[in-house]
Protein backbone atom coordinates (compact mmCIF):
# COMPACT_ATOMS: atom_id res chain seq x y z
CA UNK A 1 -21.99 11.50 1.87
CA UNK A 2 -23.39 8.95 0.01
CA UNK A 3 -25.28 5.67 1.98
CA UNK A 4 -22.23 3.18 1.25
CA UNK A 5 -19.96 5.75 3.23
CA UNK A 6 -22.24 6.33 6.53
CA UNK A 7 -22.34 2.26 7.10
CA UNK A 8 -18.67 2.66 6.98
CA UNK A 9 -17.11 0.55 10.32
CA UNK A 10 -13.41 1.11 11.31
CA UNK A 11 -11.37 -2.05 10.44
CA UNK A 12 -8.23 -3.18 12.53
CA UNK A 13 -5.27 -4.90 11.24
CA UNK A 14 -1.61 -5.37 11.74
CA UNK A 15 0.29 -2.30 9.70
CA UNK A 16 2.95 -4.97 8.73
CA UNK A 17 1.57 -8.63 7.79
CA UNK A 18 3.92 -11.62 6.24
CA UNK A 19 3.36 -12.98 2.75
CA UNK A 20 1.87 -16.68 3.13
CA UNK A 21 4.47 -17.65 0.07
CA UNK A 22 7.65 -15.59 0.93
CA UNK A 23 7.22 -15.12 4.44
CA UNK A 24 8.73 -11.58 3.92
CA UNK A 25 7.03 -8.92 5.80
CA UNK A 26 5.34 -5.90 3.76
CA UNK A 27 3.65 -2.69 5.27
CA UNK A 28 -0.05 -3.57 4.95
CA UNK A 29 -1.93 -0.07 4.83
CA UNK A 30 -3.39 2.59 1.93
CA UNK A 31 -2.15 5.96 3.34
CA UNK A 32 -5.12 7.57 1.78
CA UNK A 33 -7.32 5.37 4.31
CA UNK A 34 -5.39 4.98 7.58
CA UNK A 35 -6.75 6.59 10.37
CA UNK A 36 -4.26 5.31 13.06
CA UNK A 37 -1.65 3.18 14.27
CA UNK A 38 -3.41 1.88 17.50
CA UNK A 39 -1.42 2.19 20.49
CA UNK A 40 0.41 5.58 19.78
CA UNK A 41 -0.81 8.57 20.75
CA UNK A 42 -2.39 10.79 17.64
CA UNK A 43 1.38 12.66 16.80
CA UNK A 44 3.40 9.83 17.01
CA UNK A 45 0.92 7.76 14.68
CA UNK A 46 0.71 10.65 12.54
CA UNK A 47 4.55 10.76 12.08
CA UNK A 48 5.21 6.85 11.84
CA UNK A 49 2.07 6.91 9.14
CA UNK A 50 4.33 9.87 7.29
CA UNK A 51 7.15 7.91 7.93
CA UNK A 52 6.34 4.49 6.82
CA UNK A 53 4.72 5.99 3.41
CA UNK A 54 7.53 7.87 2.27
CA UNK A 55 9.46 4.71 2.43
CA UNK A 56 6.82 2.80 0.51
CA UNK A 57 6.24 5.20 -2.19
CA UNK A 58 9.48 5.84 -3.62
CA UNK A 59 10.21 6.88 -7.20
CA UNK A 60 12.69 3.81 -7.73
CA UNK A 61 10.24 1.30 -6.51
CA UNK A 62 8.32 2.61 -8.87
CA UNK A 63 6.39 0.22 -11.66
CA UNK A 64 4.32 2.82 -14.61
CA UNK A 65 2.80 0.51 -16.89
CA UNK A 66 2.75 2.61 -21.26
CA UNK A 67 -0.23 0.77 -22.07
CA UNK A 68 -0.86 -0.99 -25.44
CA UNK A 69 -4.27 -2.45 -27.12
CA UNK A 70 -3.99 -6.21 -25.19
CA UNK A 71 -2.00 -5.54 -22.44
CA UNK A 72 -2.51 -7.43 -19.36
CA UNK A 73 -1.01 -6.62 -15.79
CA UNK A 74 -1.28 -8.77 -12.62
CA UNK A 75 0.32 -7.77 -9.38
CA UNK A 76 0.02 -9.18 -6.14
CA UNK A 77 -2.19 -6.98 -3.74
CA UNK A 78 -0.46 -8.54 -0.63
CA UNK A 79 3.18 -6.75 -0.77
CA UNK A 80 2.38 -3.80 -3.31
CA UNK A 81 0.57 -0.47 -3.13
CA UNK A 82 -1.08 0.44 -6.73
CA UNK A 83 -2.83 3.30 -7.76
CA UNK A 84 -4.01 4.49 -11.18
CA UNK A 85 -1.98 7.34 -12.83
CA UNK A 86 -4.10 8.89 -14.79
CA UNK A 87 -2.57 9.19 -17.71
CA UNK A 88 -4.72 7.80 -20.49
CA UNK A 89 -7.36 9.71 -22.41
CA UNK A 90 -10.72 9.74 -20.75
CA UNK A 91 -12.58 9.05 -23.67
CA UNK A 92 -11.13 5.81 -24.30
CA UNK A 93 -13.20 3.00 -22.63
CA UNK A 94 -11.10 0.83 -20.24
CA UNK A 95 -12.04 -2.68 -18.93
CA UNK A 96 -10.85 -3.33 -15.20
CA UNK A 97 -10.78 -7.17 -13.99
CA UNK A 98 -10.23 -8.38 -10.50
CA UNK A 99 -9.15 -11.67 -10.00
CA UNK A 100 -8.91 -13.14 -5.98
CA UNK A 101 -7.23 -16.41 -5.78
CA UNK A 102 -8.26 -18.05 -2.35
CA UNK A 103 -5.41 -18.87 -0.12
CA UNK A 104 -5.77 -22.37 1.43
């Protein structure tokens, strides 16, 4: 375990926040991270965790990006769940940007 990893502190939030724009609700979560729903007993938070992410990953909601030299994507991190595929040579260098834009 490296030094980042043992500093690690538990952070709480609400499992379903509203977009500041739309003011539709999304799941908030990374069900590679969640420990818990707080509130429900371990089994029940397990199953609602299972629950909630087979709705939210779901082949038809589904965006896979066939990448080209120039390409550019943008998504908003506040009502999607993204996760690289994979499925580009790993010898060809890639350039990742994050952009925040600071709600007000």
């Amino acid at each position: 375990m490296n030094e980042e990893d043992r500093a690690w502190t538990p952070v709480f939030h609400p499992i379903v926040r509203r977009h500041p724009e739309t003011n539709r609700k999304a799941l908030y979560f990374d069900p590679g991270k969640i420990l818990r729903i707080e509130g429900l007993g371990a089994h029940e938070s397990d199953a609602l965790i299972d629950e909630l992410t087979d709705r939210m990953i779901r082949p038809e909601g589904e965006y896979r990006h066939r990448w080209r030299k120039g390409d550019i994507v943008i998504w908003d991190n506040r009502c999607s769940y993204h996760k690289a595929a994979g499925d580009y040579p790993p010898e060809e260098d890639r350039i990742h940007w994050r952009v925040s834009i600071k709600e007000h």
